[in-house]
N, C-alpha and C. Protein backbone atom coordinates (compact mmCIF):
# COMPACT_ATOMS: atom_id res chain seq x y z
N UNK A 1 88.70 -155.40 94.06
CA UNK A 1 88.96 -155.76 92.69
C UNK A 1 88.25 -154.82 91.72
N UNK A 2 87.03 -154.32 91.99
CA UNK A 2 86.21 -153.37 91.02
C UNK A 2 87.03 -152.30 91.02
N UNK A 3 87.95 -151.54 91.97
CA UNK A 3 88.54 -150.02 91.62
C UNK A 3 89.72 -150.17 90.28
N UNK A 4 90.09 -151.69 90.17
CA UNK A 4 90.70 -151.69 89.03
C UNK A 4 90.09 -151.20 87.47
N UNK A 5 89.10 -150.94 87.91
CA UNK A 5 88.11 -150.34 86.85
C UNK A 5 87.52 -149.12 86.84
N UNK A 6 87.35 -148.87 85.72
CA UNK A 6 86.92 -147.40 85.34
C UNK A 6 85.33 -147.26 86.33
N UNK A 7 84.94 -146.16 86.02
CA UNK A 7 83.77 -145.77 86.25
C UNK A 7 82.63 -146.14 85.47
N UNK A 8 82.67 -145.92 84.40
CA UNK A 8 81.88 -146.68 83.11
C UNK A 8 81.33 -147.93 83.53
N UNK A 9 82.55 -148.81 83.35
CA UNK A 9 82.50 -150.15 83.99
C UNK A 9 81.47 -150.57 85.22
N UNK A 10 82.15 -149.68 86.04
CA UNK A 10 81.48 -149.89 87.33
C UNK A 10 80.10 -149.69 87.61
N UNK A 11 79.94 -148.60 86.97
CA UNK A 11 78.51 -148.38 86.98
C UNK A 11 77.42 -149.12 86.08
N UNK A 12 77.77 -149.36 84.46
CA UNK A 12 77.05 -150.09 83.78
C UNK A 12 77.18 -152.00 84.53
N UNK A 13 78.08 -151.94 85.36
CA UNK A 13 77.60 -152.87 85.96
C UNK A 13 76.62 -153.39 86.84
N UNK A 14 76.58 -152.11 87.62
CA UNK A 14 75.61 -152.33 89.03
C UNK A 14 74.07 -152.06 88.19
N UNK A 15 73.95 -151.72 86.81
CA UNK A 15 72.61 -151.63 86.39
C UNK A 15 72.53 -152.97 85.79
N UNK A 16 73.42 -153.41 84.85
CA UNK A 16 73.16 -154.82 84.48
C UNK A 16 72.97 -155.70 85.04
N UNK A 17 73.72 -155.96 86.62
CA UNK A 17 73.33 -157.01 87.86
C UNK A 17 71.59 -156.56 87.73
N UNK A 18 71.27 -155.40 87.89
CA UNK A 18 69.65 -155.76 88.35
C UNK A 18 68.83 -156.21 86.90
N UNK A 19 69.07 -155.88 85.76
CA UNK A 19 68.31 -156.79 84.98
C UNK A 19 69.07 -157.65 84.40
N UNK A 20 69.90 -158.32 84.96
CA UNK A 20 70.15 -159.58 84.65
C UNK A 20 69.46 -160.51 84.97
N UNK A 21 68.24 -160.63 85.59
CA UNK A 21 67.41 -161.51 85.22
C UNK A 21 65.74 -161.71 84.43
N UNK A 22 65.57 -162.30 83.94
CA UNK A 22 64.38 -161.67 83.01
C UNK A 22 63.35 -161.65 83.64
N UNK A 23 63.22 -161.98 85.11
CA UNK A 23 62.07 -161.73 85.47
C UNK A 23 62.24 -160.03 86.12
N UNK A 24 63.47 -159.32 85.97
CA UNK A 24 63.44 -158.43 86.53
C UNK A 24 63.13 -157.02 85.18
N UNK A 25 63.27 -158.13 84.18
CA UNK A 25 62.77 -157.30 82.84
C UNK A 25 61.24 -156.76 82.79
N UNK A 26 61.03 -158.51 83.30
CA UNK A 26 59.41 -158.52 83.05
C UNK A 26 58.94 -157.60 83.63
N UNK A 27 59.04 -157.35 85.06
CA UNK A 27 58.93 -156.51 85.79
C UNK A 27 58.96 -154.73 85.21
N UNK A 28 60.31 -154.62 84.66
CA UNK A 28 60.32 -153.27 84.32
C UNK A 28 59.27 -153.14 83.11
N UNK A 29 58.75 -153.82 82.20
CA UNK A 29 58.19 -154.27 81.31
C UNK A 29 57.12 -153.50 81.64
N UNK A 30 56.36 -154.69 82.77
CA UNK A 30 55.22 -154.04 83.28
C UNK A 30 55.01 -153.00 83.90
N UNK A 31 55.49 -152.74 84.50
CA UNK A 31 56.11 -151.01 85.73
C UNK A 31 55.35 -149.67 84.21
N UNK A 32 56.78 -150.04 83.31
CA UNK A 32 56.58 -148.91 82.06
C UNK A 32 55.23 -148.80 80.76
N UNK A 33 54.38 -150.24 81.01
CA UNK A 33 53.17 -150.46 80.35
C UNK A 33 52.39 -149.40 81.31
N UNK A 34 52.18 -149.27 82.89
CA UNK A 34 51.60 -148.62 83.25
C UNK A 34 51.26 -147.10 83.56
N UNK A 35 52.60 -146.82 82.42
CA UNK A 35 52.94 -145.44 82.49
C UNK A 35 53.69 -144.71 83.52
N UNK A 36 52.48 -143.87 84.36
CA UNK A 36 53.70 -143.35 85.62
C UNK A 36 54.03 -143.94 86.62
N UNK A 37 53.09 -144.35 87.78
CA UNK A 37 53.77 -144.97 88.59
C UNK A 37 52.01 -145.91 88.85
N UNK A 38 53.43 -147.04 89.84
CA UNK A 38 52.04 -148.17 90.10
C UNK A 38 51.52 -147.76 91.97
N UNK A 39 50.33 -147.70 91.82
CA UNK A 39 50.52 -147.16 93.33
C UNK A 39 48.67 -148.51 93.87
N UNK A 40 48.95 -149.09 95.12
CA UNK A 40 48.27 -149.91 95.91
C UNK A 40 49.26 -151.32 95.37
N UNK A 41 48.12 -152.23 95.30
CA UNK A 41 48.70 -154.23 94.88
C UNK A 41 49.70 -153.71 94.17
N UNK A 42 50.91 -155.09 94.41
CA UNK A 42 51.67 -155.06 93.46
C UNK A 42 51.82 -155.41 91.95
N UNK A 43 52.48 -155.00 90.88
CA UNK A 43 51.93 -155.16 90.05
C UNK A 43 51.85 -156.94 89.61
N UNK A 44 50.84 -156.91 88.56
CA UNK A 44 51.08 -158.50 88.26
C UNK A 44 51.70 -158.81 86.86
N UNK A 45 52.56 -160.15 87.04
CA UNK A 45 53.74 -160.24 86.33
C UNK A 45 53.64 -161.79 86.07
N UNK A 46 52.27 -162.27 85.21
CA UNK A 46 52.78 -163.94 84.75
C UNK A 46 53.96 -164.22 84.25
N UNK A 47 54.53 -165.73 84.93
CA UNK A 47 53.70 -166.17 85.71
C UNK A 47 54.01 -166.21 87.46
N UNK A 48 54.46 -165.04 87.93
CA UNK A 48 55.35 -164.72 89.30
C UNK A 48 54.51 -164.42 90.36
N UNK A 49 55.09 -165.10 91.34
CA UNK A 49 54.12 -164.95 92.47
C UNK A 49 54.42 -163.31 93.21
N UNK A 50 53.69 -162.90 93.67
CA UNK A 50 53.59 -161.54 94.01
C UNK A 50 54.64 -161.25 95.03
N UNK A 51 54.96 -162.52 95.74
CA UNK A 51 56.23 -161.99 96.70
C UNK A 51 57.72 -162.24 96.01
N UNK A 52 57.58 -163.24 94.79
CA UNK A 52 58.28 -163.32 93.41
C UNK A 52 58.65 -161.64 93.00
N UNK A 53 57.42 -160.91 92.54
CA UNK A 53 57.50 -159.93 92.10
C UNK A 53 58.22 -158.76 93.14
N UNK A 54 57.61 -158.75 94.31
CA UNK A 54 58.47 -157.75 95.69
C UNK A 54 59.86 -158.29 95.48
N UNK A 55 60.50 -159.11 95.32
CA UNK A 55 61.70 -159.64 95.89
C UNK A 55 62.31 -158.70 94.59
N UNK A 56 61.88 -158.80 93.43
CA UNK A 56 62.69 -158.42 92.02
C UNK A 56 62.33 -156.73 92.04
N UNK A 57 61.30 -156.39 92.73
CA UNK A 57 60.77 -154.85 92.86
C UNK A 57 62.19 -154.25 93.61
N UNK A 58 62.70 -154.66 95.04
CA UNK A 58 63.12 -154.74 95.70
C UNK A 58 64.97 -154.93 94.95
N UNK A 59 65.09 -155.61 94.01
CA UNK A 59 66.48 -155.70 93.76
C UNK A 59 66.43 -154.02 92.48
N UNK A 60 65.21 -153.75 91.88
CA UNK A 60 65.14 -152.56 91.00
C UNK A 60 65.21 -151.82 91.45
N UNK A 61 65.04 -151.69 92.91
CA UNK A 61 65.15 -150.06 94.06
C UNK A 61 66.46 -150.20 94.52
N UNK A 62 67.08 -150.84 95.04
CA UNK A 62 68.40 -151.29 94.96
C UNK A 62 69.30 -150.55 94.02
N UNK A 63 69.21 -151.24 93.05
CA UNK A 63 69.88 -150.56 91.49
C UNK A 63 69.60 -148.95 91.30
N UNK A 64 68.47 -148.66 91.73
CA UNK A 64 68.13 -147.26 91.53
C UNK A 64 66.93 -146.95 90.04
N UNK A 65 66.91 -148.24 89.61
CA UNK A 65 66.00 -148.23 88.56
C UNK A 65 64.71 -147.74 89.07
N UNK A 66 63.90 -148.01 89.55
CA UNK A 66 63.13 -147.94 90.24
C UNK A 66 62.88 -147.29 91.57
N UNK A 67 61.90 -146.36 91.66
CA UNK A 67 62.16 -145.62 93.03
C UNK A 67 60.39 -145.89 94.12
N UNK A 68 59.89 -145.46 95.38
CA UNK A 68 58.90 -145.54 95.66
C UNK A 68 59.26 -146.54 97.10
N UNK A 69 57.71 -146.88 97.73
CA UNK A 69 57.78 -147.84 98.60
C UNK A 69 57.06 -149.08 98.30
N UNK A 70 57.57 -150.01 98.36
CA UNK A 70 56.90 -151.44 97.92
C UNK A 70 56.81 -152.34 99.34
N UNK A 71 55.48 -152.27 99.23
CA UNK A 71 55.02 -153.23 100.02
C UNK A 71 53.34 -153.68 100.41
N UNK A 72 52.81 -154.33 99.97
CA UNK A 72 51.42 -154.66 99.71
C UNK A 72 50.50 -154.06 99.17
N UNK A 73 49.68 -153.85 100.01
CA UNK A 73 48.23 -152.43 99.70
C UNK A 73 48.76 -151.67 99.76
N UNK A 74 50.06 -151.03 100.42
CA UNK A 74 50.41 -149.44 100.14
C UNK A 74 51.37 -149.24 99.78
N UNK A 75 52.11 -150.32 98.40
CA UNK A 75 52.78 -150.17 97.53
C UNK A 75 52.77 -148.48 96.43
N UNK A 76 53.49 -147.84 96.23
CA UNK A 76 53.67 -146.95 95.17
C UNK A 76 55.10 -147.16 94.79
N UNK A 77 55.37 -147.08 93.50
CA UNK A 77 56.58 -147.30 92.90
C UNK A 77 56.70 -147.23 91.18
N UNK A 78 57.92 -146.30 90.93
CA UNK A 78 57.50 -146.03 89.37
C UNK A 78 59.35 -146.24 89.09
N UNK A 79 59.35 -146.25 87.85
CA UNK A 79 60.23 -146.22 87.02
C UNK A 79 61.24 -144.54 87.35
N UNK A 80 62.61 -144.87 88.02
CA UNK A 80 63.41 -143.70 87.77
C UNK A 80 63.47 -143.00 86.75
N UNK A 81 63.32 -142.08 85.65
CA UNK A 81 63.79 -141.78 85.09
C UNK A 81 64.99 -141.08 84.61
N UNK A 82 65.55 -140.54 85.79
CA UNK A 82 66.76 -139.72 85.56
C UNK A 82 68.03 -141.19 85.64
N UNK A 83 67.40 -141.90 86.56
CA UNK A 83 68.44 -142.99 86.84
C UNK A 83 68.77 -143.80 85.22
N UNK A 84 67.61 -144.46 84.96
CA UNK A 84 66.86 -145.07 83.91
C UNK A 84 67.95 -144.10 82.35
N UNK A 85 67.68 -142.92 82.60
CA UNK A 85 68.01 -142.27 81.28
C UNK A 85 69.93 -142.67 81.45
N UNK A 86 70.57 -142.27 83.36
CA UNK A 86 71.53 -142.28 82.97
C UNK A 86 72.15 -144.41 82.67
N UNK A 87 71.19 -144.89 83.03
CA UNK A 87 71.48 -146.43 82.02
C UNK A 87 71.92 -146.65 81.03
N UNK A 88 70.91 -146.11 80.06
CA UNK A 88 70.95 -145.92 78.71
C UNK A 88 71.88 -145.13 78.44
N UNK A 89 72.21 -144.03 78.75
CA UNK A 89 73.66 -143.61 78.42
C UNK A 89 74.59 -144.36 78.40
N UNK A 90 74.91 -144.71 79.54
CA UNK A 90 76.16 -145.76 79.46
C UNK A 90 76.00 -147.16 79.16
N UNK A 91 74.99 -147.30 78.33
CA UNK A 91 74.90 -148.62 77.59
C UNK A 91 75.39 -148.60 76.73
N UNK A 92 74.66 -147.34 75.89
CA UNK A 92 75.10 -146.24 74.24
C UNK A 92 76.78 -146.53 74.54
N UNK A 93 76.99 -145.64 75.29
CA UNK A 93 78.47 -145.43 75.61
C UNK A 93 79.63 -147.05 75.02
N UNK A 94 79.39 -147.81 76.16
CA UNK A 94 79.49 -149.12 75.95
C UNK A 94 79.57 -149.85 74.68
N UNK A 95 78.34 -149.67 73.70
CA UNK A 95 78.14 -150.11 72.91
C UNK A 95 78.91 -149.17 71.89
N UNK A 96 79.48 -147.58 71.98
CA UNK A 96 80.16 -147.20 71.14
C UNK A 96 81.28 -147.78 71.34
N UNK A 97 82.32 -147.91 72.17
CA UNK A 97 83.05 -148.34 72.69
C UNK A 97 83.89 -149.55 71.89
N UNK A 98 82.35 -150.55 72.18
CA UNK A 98 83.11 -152.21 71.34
C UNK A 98 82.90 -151.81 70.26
N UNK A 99 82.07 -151.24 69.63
CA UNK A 99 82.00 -150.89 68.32
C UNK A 99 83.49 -150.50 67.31
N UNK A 100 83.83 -148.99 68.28
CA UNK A 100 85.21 -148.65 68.29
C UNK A 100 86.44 -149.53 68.03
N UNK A 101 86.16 -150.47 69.34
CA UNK A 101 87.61 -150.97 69.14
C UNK A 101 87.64 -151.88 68.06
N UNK A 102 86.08 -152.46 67.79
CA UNK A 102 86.27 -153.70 66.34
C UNK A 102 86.89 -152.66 65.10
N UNK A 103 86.33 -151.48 65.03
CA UNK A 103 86.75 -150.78 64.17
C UNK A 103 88.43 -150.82 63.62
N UNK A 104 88.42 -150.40 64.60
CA UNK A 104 90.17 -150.61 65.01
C UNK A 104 91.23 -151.80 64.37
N UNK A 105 90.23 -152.92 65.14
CA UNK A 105 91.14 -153.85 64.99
C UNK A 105 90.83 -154.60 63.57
N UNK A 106 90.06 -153.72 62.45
CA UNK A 106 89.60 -154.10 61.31
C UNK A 106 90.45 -153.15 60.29
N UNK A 107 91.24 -152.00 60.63
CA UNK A 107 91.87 -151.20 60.06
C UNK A 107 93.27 -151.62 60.25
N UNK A 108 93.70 -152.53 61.44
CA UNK A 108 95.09 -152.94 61.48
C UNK A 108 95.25 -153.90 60.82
């Protein structure tokens, strides 16, 4: 059912599934407070339990948001940025998009 869809689509989807939930915000939240990357414990994220936090670490590596190895004391893991930047592109994109078509349908 997804090839009925563009690329755009498809892709600003598989980034929105991973922060579609706000604890997976919180998460990136904290990840990017720490600057470059988080490396030993995982980070902490009131009010989430730390295997709370792996499970949502774990859906951000997934997505590609997030890159590294997560897992206890010898956790390292930072924020993609190339991935991350191409997000935000096709959010922009997106958001020109509906913008566009209200345009549109305000001139007809």
């Amino acid at each position: 059912m997804s090839e009925n869809f563009g690329h755009l689509e498809q892709e600003l989807a598989h980034f929105t599934r991973a922060i579609g939930h706000p604890a997976r915000v919180a998460v990136l939240l904290a990840i990017a407070k720490q600057k470059k990357e988080v490396e030993g414990e995982v980070i902490d994220v009131p009010p989430l339990s730390k295997s709370t936090v792996i499970q949502h670490l774990l859906e951000l590596k997934r997505a590609g948001l997030i890159n590294g190895r997560i897992f206890g004391t010898k956790s390292k893991y930072w924020i993609d940025e190339e991935k991350f930047e191409r997000f935000k592109t096709l959010f922009s994109e997106f958001i020109q998009s509906v913008e566009a078509e209200q345009e549109k349908q305000l001139r007809s």
